[in-house]
C-alpha atoms as a PDB file:
ATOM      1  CA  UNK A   1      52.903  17.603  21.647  1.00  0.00           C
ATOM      2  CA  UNK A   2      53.689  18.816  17.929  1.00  0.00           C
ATOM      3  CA  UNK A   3      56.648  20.587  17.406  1.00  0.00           C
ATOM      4  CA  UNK A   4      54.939  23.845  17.485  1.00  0.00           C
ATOM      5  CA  UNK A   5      53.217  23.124  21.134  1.00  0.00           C
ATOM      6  CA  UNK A   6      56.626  21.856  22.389  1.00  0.00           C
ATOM      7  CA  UNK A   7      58.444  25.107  21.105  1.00  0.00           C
ATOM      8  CA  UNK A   8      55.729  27.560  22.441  1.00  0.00           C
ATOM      9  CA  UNK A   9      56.314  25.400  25.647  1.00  0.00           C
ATOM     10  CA  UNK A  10      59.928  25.648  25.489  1.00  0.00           C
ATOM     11  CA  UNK A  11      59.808  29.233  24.831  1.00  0.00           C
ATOM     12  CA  UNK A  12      57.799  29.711  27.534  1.00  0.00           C
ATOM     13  CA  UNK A  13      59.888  27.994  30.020  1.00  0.00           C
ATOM     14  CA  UNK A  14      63.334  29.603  28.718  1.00  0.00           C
ATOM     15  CA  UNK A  15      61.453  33.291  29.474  1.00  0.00           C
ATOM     16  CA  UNK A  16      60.732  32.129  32.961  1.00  0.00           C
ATOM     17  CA  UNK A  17      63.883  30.607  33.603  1.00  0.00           C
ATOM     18  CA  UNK A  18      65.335  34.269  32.270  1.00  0.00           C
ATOM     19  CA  UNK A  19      63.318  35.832  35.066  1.00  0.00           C
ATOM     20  CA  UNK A  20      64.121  33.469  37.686  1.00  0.00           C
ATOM     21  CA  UNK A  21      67.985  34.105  36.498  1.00  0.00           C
ATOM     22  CA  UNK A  22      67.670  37.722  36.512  1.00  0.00           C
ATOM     23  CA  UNK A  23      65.734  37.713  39.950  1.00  0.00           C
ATOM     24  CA  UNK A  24      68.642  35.320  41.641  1.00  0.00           C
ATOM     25  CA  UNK A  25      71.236  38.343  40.486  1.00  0.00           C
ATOM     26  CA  UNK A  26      69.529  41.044  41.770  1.00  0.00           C
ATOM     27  CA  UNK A  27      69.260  39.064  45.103  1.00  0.00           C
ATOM     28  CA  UNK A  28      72.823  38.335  44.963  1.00  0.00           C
ATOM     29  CA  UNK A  29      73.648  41.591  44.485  1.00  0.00           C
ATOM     30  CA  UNK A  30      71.402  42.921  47.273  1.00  0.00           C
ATOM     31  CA  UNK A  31      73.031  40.334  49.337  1.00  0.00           C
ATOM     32  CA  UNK A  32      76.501  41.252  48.636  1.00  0.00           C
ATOM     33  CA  UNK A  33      75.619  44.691  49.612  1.00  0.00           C
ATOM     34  CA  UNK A  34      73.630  44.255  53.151  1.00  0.00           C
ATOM     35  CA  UNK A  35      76.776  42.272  54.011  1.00  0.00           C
ATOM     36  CA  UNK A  36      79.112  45.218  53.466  1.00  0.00           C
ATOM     37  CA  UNK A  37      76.510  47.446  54.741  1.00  0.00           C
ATOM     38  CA  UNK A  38      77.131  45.167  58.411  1.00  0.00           C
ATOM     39  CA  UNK A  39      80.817  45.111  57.502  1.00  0.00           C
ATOM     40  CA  UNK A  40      81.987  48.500  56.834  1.00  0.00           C
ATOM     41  CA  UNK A  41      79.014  50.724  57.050  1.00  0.00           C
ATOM     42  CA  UNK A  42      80.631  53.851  57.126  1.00  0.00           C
ATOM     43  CA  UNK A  43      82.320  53.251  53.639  1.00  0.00           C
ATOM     44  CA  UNK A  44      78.654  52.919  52.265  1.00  0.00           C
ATOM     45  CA  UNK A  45      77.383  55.999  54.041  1.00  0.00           C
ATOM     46  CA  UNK A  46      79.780  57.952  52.899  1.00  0.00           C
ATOM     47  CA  UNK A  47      78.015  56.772  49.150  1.00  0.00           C
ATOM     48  CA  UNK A  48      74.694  56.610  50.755  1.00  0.00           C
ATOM     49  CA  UNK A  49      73.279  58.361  47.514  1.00  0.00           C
ATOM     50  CA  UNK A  50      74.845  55.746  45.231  1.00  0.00           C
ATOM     51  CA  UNK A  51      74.222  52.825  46.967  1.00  0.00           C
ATOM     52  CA  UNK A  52      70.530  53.554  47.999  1.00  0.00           C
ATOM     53  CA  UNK A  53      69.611  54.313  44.720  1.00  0.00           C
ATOM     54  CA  UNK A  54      71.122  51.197  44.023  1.00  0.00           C
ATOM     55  CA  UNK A  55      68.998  49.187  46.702  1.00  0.00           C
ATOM     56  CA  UNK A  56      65.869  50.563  45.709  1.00  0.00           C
ATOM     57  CA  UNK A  57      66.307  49.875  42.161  1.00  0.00           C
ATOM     58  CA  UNK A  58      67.349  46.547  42.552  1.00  0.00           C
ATOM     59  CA  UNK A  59      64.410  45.250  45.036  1.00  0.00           C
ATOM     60  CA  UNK A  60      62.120  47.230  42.446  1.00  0.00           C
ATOM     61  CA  UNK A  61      63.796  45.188  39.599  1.00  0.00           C
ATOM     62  CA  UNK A  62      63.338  42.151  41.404  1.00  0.00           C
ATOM     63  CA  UNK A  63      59.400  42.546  42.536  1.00  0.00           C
ATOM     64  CA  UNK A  64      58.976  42.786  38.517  1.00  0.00           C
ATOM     65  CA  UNK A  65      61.010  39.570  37.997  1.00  0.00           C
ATOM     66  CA  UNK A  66      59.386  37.627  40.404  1.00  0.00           C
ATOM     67  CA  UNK A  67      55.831  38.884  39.784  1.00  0.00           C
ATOM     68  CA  UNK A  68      56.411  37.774  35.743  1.00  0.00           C
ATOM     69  CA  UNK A  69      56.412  34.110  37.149  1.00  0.00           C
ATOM     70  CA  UNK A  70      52.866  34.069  38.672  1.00  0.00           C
ATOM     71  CA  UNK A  71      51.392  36.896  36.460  1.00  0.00           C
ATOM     72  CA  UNK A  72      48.021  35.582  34.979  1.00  0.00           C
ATOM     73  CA  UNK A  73      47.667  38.211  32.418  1.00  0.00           C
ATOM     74  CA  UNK A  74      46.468  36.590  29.183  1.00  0.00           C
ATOM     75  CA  UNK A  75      50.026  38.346  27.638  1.00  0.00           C
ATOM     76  CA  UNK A  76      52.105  37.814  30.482  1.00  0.00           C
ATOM     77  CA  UNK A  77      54.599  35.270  30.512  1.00  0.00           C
ATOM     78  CA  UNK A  78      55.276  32.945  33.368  1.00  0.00           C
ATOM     79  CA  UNK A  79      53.894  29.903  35.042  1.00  0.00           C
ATOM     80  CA  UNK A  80      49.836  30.408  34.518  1.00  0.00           C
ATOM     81  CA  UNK A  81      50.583  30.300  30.655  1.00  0.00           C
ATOM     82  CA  UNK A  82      53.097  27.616  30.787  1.00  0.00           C
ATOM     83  CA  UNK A  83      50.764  25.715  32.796  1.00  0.00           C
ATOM     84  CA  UNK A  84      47.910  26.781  30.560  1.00  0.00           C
ATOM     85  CA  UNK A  85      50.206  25.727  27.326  1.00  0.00           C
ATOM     86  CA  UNK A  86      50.470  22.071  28.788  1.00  0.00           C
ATOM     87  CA  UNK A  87      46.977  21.196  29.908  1.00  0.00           C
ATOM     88  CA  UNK A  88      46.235  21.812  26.380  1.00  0.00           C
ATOM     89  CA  UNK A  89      49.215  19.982  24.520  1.00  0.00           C
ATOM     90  CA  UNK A  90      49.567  17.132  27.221  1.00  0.00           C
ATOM     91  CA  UNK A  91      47.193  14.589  26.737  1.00  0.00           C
ATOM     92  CA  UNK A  92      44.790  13.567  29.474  1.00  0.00           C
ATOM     93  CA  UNK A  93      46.579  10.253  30.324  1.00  0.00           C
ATOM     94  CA  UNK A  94      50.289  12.144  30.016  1.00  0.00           C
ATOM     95  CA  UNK A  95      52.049  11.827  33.820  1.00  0.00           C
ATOM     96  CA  UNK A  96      52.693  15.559  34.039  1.00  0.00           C
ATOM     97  CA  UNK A  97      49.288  16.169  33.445  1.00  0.00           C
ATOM     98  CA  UNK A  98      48.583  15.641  37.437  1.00  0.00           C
ATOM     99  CA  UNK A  99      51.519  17.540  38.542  1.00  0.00           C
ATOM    100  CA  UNK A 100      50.505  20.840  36.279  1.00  0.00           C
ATOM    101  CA  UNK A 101      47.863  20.941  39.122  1.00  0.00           C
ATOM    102  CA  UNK A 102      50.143  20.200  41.758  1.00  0.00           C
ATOM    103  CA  UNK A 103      52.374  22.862  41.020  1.00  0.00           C
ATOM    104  CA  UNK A 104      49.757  25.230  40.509  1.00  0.00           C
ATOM    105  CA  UNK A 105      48.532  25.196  43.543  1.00  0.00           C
ATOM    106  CA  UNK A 106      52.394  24.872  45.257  1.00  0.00           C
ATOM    107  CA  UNK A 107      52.675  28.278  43.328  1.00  0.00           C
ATOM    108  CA  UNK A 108      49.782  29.620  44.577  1.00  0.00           C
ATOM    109  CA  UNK A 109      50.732  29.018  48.509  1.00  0.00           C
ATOM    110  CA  UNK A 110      54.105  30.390  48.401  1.00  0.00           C
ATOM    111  CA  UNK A 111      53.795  32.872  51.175  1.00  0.00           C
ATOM    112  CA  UNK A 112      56.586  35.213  49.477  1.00  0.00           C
ATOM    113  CA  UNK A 113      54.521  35.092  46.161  1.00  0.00           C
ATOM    114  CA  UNK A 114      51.881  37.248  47.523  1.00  0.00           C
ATOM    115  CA  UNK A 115      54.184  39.426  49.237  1.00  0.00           C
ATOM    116  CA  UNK A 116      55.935  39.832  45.883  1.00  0.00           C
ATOM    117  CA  UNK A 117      52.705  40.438  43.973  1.00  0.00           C
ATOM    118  CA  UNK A 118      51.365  43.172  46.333  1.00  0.00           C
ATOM    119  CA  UNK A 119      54.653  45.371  46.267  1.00  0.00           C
ATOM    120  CA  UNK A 120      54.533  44.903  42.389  1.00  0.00           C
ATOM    121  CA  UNK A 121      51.228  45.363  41.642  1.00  0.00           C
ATOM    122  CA  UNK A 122      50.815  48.216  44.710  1.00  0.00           C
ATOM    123  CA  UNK A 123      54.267  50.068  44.918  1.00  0.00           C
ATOM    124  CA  UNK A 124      56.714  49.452  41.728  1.00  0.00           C
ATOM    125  CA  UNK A 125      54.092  49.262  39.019  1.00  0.00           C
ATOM    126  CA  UNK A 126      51.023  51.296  40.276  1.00  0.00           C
ATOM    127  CA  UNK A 127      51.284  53.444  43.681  1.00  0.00           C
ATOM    128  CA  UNK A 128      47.958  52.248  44.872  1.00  0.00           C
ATOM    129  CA  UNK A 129      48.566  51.295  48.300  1.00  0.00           C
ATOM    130  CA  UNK A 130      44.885  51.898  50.065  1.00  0.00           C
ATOM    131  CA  UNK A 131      46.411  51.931  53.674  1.00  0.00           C
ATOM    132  CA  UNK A 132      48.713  53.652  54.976  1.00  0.00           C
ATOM    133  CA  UNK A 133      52.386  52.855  53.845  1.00  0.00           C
ATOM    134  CA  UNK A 134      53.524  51.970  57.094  1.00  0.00           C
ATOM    135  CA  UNK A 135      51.068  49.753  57.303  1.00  0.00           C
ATOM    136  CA  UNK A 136      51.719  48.036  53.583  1.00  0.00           C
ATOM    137  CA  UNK A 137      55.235  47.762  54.538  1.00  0.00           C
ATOM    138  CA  UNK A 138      54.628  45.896  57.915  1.00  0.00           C
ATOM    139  CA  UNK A 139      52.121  43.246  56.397  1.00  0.00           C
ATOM    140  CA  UNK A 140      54.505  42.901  53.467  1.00  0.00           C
ATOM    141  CA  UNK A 141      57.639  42.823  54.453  1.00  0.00           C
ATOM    142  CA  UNK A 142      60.267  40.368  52.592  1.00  0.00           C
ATOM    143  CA  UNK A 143      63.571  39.524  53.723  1.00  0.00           C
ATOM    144  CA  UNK A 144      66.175  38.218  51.560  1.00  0.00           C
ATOM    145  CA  UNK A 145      66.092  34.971  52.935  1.00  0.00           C
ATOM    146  CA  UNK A 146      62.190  34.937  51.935  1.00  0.00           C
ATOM    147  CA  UNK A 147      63.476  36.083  48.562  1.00  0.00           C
ATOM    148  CA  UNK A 148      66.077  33.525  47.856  1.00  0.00           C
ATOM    149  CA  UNK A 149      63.800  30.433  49.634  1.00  0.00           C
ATOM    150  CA  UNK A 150      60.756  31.677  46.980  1.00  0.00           C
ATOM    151  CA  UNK A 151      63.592  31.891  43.778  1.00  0.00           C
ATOM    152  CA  UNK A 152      64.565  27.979  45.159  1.00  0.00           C
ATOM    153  CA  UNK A 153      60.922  26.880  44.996  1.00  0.00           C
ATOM    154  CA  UNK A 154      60.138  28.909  41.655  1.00  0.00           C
ATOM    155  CA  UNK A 155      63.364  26.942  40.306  1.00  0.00           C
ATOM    156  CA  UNK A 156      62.341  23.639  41.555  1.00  0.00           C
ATOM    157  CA  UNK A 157      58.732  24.313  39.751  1.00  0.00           C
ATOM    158  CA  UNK A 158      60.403  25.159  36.756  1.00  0.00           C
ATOM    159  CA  UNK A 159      62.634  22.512  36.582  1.00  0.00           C
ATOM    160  CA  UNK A 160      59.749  19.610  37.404  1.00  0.00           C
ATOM    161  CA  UNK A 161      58.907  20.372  33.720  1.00  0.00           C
ATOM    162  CA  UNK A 162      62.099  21.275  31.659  1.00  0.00           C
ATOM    163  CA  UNK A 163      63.977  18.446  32.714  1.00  0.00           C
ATOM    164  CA  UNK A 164      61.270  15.489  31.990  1.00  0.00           C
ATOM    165  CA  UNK A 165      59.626  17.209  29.041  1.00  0.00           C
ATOM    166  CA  UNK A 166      63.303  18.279  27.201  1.00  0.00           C
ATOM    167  CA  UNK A 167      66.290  16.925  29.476  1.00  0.00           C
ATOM    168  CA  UNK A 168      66.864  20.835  29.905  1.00  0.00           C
ATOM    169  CA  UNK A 169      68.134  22.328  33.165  1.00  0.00           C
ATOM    170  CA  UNK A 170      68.868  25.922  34.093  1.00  0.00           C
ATOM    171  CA  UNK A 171      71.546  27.243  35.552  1.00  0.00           C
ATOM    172  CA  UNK A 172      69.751  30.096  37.679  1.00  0.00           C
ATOM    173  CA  UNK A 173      72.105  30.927  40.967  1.00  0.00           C
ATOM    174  CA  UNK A 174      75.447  30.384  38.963  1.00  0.00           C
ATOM    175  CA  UNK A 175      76.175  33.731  37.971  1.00  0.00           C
ATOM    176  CA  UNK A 176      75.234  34.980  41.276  1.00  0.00           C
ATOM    177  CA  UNK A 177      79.065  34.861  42.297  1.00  0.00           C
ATOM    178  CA  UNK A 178      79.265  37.699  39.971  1.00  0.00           C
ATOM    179  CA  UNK A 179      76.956  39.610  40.952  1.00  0.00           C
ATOM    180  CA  UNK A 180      78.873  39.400  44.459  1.00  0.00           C
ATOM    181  CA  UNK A 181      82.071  40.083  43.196  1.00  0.00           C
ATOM    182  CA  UNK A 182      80.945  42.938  41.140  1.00  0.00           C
ATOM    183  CA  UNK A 183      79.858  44.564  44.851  1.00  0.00           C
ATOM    184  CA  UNK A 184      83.083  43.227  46.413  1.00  0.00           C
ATOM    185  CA  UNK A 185      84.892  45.032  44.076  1.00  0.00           C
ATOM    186  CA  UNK A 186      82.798  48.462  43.943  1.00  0.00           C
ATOM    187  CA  UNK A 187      83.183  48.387  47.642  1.00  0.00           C
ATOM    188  CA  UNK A 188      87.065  48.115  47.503  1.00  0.00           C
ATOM    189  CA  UNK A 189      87.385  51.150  45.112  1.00  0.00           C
ATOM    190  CA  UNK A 190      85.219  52.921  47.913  1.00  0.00           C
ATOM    191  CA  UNK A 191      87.311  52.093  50.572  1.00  0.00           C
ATOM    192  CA  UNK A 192      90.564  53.325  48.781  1.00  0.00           C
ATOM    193  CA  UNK A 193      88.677  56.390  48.216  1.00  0.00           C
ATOM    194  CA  UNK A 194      87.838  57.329  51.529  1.00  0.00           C
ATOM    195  CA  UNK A 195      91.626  56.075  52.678  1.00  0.00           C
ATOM    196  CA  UNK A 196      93.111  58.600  50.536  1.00  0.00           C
ATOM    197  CA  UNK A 197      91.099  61.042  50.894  1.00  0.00           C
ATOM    198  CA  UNK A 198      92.285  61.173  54.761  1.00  0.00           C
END
């Protein structure tokens, strides 16, 4: 590569990295919260407003996030452009050359990934659901553990590149903690609340 391809490369694979990041926080943070939802459920009802709105802007937030990996919008940036950006700086006889289309097509089966894709494209970013939503939700559903298992493989993807092509790892779950402990903590100031207000 010249040092232009292997910046645009490297740029590319930072702003993926920043989704995948972003995506592991906001399923950290949903996590935290259906946890104390199981744990002290009435301290969250009594919120319910709060905390929904909450939820639904987080698992809106995170559909985007994920959905920027795999989007193969000529502008978009994710996976389809980095893989695009290194079939045409790699040369033919480079070793990663073979796994660009291995990974492709590992992306492309990732059960989640579709599920991701049809609540972005058909519910956050365009309400254009052609069934009914019942329906959409049923075929679609994603648990967090779906979530998290798609993040792992995204990461692993990711990482089958940054770390031969520029010794470069990401750190992508380690500020999950804090998303958890920002929840633990909301959660405690609730539950003082509703003890003194009895």
């Amino acid at each position: 590569m010249t040092p232009d391809q292997d910046h645009n490369a490297f740029e590319t694979t930072e702003m993926i990295a920043e989704h995948i990041v972003y995506a592991w926080n906001y399923c950290a943070t949903l996590r935290a919260l259906q946890r104390h939802a199981r744990e002290c459920p009435s301290v969250l009802d009594a919120n319910g407003h709060l905390v929904s709105t909450i939820t639904f802007a987080l698992w809106d937030a995170l559909f985007l996030k994920l959905a920027h990996c795999s989007d193969r919008r000529k502008e978009a940036t994710g996976f389809p452009k980095l893989f695009k950006q290194l079939r045409a700086y790699l040369p033919e006889s480079h070793q990663l050359r073979r796994r660009v289309d291995e990974e492709e097509r590992h992306l492309a089966n990732l059960q989640a990934r579709a599920k991701v894709e049809n609540w972005r494209n058909q519910v956050v970013a365009h309400y254009t659901i052609t069934s009914k939503f019942a329906e959409f939700h049923k075929e679609n559903v994603c648990s967090l553990d779906e979530i998290e298992t798609l993040i792992r493989a995204l990461n692993e993807i990711l990482h089958s590149f940054s770390l031969e092509l520029w010794n470069q790892g990401f750190c992508v779950e380690d500020l999950g903690h804090h998303a958890r402990q920002g929840v633990d903590r909301l959660v405690q100031t609730m539950k003082k609340e509703a003890e003194q207000s009895h």
